[in-house]
Protein backbone atom coordinates (compact mmCIF):
# COMPACT_ATOMS: atom_id res chain seq x y z
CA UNK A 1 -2.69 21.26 -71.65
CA UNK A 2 -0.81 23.45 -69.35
CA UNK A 3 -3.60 26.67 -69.21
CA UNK A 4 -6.25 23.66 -68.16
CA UNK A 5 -3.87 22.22 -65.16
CA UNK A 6 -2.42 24.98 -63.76
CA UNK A 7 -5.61 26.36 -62.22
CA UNK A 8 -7.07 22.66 -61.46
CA UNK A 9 -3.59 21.92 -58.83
CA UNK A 10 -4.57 24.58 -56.20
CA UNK A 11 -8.08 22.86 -55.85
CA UNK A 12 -7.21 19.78 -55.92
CA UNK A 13 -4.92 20.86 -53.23
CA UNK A 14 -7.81 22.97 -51.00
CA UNK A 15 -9.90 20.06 -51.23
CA UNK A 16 -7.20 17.67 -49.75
CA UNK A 17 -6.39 20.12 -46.83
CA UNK A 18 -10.19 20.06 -46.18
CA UNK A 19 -10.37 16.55 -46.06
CA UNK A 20 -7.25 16.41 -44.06
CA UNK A 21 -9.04 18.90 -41.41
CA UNK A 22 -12.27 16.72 -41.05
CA UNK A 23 -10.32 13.94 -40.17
CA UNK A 24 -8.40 15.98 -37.94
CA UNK A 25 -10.88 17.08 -36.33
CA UNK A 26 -12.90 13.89 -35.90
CA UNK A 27 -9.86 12.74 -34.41
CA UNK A 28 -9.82 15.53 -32.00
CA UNK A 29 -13.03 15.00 -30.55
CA UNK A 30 -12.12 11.70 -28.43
CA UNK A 31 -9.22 14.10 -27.23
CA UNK A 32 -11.29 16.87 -26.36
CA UNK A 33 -13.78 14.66 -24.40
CA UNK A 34 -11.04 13.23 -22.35
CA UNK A 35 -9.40 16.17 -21.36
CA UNK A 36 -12.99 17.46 -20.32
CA UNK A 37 -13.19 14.66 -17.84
CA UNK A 38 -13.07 15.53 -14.27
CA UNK A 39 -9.17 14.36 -13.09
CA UNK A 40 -8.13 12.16 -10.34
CA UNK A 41 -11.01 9.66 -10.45
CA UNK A 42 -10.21 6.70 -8.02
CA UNK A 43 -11.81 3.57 -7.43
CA UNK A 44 -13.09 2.62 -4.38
CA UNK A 45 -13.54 -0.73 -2.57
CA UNK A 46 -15.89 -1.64 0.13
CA UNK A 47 -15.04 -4.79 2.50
CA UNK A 48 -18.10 -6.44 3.48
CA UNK A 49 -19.40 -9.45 6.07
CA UNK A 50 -20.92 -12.28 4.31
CA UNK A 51 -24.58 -13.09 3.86
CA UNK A 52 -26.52 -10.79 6.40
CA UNK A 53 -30.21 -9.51 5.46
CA UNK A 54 -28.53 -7.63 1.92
CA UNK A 55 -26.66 -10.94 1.41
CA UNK A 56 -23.26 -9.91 0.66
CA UNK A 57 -21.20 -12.39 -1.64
CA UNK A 58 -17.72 -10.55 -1.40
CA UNK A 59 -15.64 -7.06 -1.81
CA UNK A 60 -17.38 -4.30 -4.02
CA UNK A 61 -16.23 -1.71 -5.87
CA UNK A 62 -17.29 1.85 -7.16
CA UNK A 63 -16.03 4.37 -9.08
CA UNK A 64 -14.94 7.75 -7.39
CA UNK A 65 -14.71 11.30 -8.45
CA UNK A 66 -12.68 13.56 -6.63
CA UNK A 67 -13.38 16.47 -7.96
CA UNK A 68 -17.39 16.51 -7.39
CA UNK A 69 -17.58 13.84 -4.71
CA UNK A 70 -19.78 11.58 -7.38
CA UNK A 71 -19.61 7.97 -7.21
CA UNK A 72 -21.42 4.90 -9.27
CA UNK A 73 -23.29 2.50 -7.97
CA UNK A 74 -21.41 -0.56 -5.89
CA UNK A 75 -20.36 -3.72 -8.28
CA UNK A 76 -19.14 -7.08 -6.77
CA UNK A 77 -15.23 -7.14 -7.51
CA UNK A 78 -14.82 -10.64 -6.56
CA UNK A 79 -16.82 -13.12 -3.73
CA UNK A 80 -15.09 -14.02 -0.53
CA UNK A 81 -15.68 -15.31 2.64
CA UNK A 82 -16.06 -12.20 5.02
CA UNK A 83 -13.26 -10.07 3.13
CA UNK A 84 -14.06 -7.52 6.44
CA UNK A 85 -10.60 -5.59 6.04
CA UNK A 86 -8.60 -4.00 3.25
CA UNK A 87 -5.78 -2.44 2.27
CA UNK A 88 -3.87 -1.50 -0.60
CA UNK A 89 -0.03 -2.44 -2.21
CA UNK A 90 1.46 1.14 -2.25
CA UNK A 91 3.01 0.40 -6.07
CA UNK A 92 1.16 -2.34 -7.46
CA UNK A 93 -1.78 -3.05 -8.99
CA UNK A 94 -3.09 -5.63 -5.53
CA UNK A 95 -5.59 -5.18 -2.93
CA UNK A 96 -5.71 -7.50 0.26
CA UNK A 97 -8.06 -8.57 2.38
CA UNK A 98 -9.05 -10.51 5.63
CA UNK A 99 -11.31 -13.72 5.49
CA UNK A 100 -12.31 -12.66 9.48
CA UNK A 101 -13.45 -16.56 9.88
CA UNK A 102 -12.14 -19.05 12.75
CA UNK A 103 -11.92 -22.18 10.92
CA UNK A 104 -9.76 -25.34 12.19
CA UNK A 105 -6.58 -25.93 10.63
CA UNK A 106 -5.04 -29.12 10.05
CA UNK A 107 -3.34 -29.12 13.65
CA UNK A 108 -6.85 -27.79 14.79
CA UNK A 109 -5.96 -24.41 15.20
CA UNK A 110 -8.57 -21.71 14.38
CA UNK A 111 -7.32 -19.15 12.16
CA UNK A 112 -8.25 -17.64 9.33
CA UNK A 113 -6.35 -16.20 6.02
CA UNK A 114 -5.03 -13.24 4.02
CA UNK A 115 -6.10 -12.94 0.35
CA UNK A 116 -4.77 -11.26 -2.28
CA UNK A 117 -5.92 -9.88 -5.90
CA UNK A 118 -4.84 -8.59 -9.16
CA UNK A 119 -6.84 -5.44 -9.78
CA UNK A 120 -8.04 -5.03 -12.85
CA UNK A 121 -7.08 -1.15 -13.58
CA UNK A 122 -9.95 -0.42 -16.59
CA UNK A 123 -12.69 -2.15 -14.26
CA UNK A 124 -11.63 -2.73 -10.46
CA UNK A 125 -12.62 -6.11 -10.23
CA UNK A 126 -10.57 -8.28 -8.60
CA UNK A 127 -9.04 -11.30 -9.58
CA UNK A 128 -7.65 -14.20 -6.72
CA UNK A 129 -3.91 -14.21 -6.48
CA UNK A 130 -3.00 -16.28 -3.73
CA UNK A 131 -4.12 -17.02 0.10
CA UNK A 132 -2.01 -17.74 3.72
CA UNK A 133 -2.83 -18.68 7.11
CA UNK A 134 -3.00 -15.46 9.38
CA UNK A 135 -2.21 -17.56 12.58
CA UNK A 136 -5.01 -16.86 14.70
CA UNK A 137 -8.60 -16.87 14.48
CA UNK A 138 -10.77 -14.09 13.58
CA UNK A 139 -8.16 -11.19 11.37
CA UNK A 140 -10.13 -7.80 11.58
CA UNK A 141 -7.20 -5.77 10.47
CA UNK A 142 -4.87 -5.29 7.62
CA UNK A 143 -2.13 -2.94 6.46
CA UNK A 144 0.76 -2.47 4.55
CA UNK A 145 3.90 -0.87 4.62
CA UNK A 146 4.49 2.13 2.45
CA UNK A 147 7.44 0.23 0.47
CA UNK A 148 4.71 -2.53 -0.38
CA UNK A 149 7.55 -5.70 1.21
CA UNK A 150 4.80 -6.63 3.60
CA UNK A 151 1.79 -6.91 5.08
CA UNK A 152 0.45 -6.62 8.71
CA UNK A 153 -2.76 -8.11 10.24
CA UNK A 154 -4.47 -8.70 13.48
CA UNK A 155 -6.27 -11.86 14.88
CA UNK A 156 -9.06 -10.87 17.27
CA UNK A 157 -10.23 -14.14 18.10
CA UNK A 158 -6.47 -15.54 18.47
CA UNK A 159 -5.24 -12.41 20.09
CA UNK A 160 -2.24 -12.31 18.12
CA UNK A 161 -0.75 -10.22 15.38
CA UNK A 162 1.25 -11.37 11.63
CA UNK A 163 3.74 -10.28 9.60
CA UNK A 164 3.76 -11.45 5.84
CA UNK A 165 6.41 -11.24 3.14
CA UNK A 166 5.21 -9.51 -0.52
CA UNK A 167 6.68 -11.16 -3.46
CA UNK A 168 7.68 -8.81 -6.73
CA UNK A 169 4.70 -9.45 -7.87
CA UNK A 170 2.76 -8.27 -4.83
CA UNK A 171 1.69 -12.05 -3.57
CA UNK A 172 1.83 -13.15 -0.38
CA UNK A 173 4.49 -15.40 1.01
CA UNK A 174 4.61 -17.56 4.09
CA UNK A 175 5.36 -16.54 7.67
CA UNK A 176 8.27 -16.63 9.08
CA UNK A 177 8.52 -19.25 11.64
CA UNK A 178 11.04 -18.74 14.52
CA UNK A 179 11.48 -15.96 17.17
CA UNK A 180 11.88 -13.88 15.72
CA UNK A 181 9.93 -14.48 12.98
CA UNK A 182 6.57 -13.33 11.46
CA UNK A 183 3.99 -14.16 14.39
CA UNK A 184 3.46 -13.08 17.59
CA UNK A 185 0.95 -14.26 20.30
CA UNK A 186 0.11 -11.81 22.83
CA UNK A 187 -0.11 -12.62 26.23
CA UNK A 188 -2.19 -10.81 29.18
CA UNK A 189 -5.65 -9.60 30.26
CA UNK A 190 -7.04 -6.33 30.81
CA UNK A 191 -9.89 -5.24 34.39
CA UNK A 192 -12.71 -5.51 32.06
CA UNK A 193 -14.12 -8.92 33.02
CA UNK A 194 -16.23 -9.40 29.73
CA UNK A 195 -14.04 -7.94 27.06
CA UNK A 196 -10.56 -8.17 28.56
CA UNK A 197 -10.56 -11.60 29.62
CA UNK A 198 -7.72 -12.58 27.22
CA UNK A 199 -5.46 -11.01 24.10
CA UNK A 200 -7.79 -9.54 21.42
CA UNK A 201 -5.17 -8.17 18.78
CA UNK A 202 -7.53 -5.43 17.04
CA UNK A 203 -5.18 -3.50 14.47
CA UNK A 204 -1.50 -2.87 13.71
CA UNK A 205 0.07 -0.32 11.79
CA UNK A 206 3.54 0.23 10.66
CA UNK A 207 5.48 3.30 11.31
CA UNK A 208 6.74 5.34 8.39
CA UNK A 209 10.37 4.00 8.34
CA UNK A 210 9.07 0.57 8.52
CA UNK A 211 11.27 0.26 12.20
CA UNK A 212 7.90 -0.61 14.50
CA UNK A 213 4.80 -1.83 14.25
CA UNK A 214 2.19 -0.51 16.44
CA UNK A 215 -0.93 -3.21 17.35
CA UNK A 216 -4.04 -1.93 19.68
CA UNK A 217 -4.89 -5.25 21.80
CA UNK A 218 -8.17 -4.91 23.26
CA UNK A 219 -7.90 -7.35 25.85
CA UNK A 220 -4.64 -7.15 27.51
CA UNK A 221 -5.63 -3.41 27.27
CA UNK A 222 -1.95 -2.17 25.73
CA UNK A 223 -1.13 -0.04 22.38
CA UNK A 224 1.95 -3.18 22.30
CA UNK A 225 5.05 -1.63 20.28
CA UNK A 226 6.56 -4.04 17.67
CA UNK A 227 10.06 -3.87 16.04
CA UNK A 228 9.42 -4.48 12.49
CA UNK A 229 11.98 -5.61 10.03
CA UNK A 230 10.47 -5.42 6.23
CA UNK A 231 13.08 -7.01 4.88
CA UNK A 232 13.14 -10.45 6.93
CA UNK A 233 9.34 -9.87 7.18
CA UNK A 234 9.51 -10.43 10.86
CA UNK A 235 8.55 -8.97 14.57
CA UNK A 236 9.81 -8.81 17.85
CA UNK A 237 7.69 -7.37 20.89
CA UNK A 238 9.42 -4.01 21.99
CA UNK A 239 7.79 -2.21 24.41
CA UNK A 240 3.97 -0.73 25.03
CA UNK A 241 2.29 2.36 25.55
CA UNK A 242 -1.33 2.54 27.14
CA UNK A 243 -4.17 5.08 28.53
CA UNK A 244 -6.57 4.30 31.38
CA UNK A 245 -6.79 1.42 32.63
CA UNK A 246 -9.96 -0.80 30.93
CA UNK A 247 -9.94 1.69 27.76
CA UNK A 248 -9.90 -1.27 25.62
CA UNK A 249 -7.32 0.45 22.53
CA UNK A 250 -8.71 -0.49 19.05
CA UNK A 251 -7.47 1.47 16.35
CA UNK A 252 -4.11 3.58 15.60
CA UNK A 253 -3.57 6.47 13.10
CA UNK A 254 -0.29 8.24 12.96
CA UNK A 255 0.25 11.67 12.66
CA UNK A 256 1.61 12.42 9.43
CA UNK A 257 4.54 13.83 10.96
CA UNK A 258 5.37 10.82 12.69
CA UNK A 259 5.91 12.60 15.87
CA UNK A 260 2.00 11.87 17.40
CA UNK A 261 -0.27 8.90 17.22
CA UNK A 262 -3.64 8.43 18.71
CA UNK A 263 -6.04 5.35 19.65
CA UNK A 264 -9.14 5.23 19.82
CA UNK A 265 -10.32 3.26 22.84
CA UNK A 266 -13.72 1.18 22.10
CA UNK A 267 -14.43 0.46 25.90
CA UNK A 268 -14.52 4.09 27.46
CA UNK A 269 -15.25 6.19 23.68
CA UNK A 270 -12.06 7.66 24.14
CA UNK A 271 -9.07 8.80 22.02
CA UNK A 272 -5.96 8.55 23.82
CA UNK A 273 -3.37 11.14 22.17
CA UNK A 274 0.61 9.68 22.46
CA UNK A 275 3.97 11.18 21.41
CA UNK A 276 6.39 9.33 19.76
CA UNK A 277 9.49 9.07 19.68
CA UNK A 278 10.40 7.71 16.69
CA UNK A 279 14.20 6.91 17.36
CA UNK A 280 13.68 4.31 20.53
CA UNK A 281 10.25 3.55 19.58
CA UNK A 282 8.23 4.29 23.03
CA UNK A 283 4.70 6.08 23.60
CA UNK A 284 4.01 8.40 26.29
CA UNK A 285 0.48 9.46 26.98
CA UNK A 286 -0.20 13.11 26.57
CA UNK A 287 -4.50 13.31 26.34
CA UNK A 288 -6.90 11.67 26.83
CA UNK A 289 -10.40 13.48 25.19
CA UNK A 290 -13.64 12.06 24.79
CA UNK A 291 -15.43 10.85 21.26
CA UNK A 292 -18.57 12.44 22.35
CA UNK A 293 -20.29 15.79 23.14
CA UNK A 294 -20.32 16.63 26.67
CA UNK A 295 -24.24 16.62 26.79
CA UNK A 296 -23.95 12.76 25.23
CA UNK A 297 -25.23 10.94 29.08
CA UNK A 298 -26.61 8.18 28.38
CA UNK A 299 -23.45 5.78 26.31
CA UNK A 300 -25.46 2.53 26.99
CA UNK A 301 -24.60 0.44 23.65
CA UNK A 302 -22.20 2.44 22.28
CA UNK A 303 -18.41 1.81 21.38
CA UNK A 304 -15.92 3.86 19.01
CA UNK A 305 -14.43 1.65 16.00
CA UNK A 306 -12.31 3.67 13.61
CA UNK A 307 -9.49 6.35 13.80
CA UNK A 308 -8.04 8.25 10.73
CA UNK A 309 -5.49 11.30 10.79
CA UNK A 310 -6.24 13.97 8.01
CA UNK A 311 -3.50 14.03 5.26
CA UNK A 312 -3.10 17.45 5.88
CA UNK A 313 -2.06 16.89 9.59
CA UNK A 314 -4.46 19.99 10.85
CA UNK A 315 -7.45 17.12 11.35
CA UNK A 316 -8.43 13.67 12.95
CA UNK A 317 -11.63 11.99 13.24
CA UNK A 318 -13.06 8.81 15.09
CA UNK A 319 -16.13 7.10 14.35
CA UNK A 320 -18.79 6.68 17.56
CA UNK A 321 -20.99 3.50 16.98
CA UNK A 322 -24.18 3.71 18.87
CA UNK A 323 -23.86 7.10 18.69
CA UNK A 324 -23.27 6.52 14.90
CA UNK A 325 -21.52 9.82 14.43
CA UNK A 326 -17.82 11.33 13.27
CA UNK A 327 -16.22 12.77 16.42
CA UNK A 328 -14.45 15.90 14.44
CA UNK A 329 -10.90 16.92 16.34
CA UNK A 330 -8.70 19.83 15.35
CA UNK A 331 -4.83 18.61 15.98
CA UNK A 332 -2.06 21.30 17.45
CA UNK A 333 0.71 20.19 15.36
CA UNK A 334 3.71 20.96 18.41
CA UNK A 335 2.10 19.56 21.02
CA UNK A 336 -0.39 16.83 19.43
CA UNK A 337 -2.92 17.97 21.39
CA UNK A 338 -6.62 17.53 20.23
CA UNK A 339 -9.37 19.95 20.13
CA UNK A 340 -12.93 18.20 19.85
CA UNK A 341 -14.92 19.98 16.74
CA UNK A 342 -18.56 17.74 17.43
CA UNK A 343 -19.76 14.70 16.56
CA UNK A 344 -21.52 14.78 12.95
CA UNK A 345 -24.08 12.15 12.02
CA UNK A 346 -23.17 9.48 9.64
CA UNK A 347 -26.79 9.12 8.45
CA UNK A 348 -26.53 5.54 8.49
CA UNK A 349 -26.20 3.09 11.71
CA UNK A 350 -23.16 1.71 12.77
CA UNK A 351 -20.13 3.34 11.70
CA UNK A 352 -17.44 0.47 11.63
CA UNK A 353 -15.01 2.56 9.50
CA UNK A 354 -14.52 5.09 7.37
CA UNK A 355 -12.14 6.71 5.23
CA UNK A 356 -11.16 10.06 3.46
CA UNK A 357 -10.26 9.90 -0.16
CA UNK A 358 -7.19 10.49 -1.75
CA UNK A 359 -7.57 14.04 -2.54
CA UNK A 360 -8.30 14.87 1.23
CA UNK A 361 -11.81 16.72 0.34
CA UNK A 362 -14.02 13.95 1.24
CA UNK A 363 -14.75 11.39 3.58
CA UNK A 364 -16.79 8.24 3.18
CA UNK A 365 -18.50 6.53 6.19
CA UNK A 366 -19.62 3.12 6.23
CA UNK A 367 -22.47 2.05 7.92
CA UNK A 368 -23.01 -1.81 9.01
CA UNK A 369 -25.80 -1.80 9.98
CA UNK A 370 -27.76 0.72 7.78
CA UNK A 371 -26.14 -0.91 4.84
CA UNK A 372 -25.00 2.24 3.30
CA UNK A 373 -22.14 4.33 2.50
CA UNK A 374 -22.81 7.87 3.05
CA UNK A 375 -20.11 10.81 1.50
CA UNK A 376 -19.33 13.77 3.42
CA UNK A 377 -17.59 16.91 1.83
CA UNK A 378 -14.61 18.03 4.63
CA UNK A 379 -14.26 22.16 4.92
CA UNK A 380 -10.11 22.75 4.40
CA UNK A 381 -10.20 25.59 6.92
CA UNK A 382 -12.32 24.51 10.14
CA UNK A 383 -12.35 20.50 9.54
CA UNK A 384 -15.91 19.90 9.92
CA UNK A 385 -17.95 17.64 8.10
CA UNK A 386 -20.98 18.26 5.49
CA UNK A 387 -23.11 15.10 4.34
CA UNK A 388 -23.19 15.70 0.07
CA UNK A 389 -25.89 14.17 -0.09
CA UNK A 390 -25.02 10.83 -1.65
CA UNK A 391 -26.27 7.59 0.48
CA UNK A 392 -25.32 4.63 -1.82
CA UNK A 393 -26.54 1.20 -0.28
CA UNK A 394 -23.83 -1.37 0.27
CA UNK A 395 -24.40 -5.13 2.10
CA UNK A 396 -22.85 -4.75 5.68
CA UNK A 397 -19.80 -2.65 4.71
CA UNK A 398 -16.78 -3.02 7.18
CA UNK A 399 -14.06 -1.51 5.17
CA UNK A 400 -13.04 1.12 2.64
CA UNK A 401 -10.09 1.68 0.75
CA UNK A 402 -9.46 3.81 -2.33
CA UNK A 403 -7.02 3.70 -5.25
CA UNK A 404 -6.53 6.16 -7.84
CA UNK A 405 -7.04 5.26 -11.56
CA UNK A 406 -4.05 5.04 -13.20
């Protein structure tokens, strides 16, 4: 009957596109929430010291928002024998640590290892990959070049530094043997009796071509120049810069030009400002400028520990243990001069390091021996720091390293 289904098709027809919009918009809704979500979230890991009074079994891991500064509650990413330092594979998804132990190899050597993980990218826990000798006892270092073909650590206890090959898959390979090849021991003694009696290889960073490696030694009181060759995965001493004599270098942070570098010396709570130059590879002392307000007397106890350059190049900031503050610098980009800001309180004790996230707006301090991480907003115009707020508690931190979600 053709009077009966002529007016019956356009409903049937309304009542489909209705249903088709419900679904549609049911379907939206997941959409809609995601795109509401704050972007940019990271995680973040925190390298720890075993056992202690909070009993740490390993590396931990939060969750990071860099848009409000928010982050979750620490989980255990994966146990390990002092993981202390970390660092990240520029490409893949791998994080590496130190096991800062001194145990006896099977020649009797003490030395202890790098480890590497698979991250998991929905959850940031960390699965074992594979493990090699670092050479020396006691690594408290780690880095990695920004190509991801290998990774850098130093031995504190051995006084020696190590160069490992990254597989395509981001595992570690064996060290070179030879000369040159992917160890060196460093040789010398600084005029501080009780901390400079032999090599103490505290840190070493790669340059941003991948030409040099830079390594603070402690105790033969040098910032020791390193040539670097990424794709051999070996070193060959160079040359050294250094400040005053028994400033005890510890840390290095570039300038993101390339042009500057500073260390911060742990023995006098100094940073000692350096131009590069980035062709032969030499340092050349240009400042030396204290980690501490001028009204700061009384140092008994204290020691500096970490150094990080601002993303932004207009910033660089040291940590003060004892003190257990962030010395604040503003950095003249020409000269590489510094310009002390203050000292701001970490609101936690024992600043061992600290880092700023990946979105340059905030900077998380870890304190050892307060067992916290504390967050700190940074002001883009002046450079000074403003605690958010946020303590979150943490067994014996010693390291933090971030990664954005991907």
């Amino acid at each position: 009957m053709p009077s009966i289904a002529k007016p019956s098709s356009p409903a049937l027809s309304y009542q489909a596109l209705s249903f088709l919009l419900v679904l549609l918009v049911i379907a939206a809704g997941p959409v809609a929430a995601r795109g509401a979500e704050p972007a940019g979230g990271a995680f973040v890991w925190f390298g720890t010291y075993s056992g202690g009074p909070k009993k740490s079994a390993g590396v931990y891991v939060s969750r990071f928002d860099e848009a409000t500064g928010k982050i979750t509650p620490p989980q255990l990413a994966v146990e390990a024998n002092n993981p202390s330092f970390l660092a990240v594979h520029p490409r893949l998804p791998v994080l590496y640590a130190v096991s800062e132990v001194a145990d006896a190899d099977a020649d009797g050597k003490r030395v202890g290892a790098v480890l590497s993980f698979a991250i998991d990218e929905s959850t940031g826990t960390l699965t074992p990959k594979n493990r090699q000798s670092s050479g020396g006892g006691g690594p408290c270092h780690l880095t990695v070049d920004r190509t991801g073909r290998v990774a850098l650590a130093a031995n504190y206890g051995g006084g020696s530094v190590i160069c490992l090959g990254l597989a395509a898959d981001g595992s570690l390979e064996p060290v070179v043997p030879g000369t040159p090849g992917g160890f060196i021991q460093h040789e010398g003694k600084g005029p501080n009796p009780q901390r400079q009696e032999a090599p103490h290889g505290h840190s070493i960073n790669p340059t941003a071509d991948g030409r040099f490696a830079v390594a603070c030694d402690l105790g033969v009181d040098k910032v020791l120049i390193h040539a670097l060759d990424v794709e051999k995965a070996t070193l060959a001493a160079h040359g050294f810069g250094r400040g005053a004599p028994g400033a005890g270098p510890r840390h290095f942070a570039f300038h993101p030009n390339g042009r500057h570098g500073y260390a911060v010396n742990e023995l006098d709570l100094t940073v000692t400002a350096f131009a590069f130059d980035t062709q032969a590879g030499t340092l050349t002392p240009i400042q030396a400028i204290s980690t501490l307000p001028a009204d700061v007397t009384d140092t008994k106890g204290f020691s500096t520990a970490e150094i990080v350059a601002h993303p932004h190049g207009k910033f660089l900031y040291a940590s003060n243990r004892g003190h257990d503050s962030i010395a604040m610098y503003a950095v003249d980009e020409a000269s590489g001069r510094l310009t002390f800001l203050g000292a701001e309180p970490i609101r936690g004790k024992t600043p061992r390091n600290f880092a700023i996230d990946p979105s340059g707006k905030f900077l998380l301090a870890a304190g050892q021996n307060s067992h916290t991480v504390t967050v700190f907003a940074i002001d883009a115009e002046t450079g000074k720091l403003s605690f958010t707020g946020q303590s979150l508690e943490v067994p014996s931190p010693v390291c933090i390293r971030f990664r954005r979600i991907r």
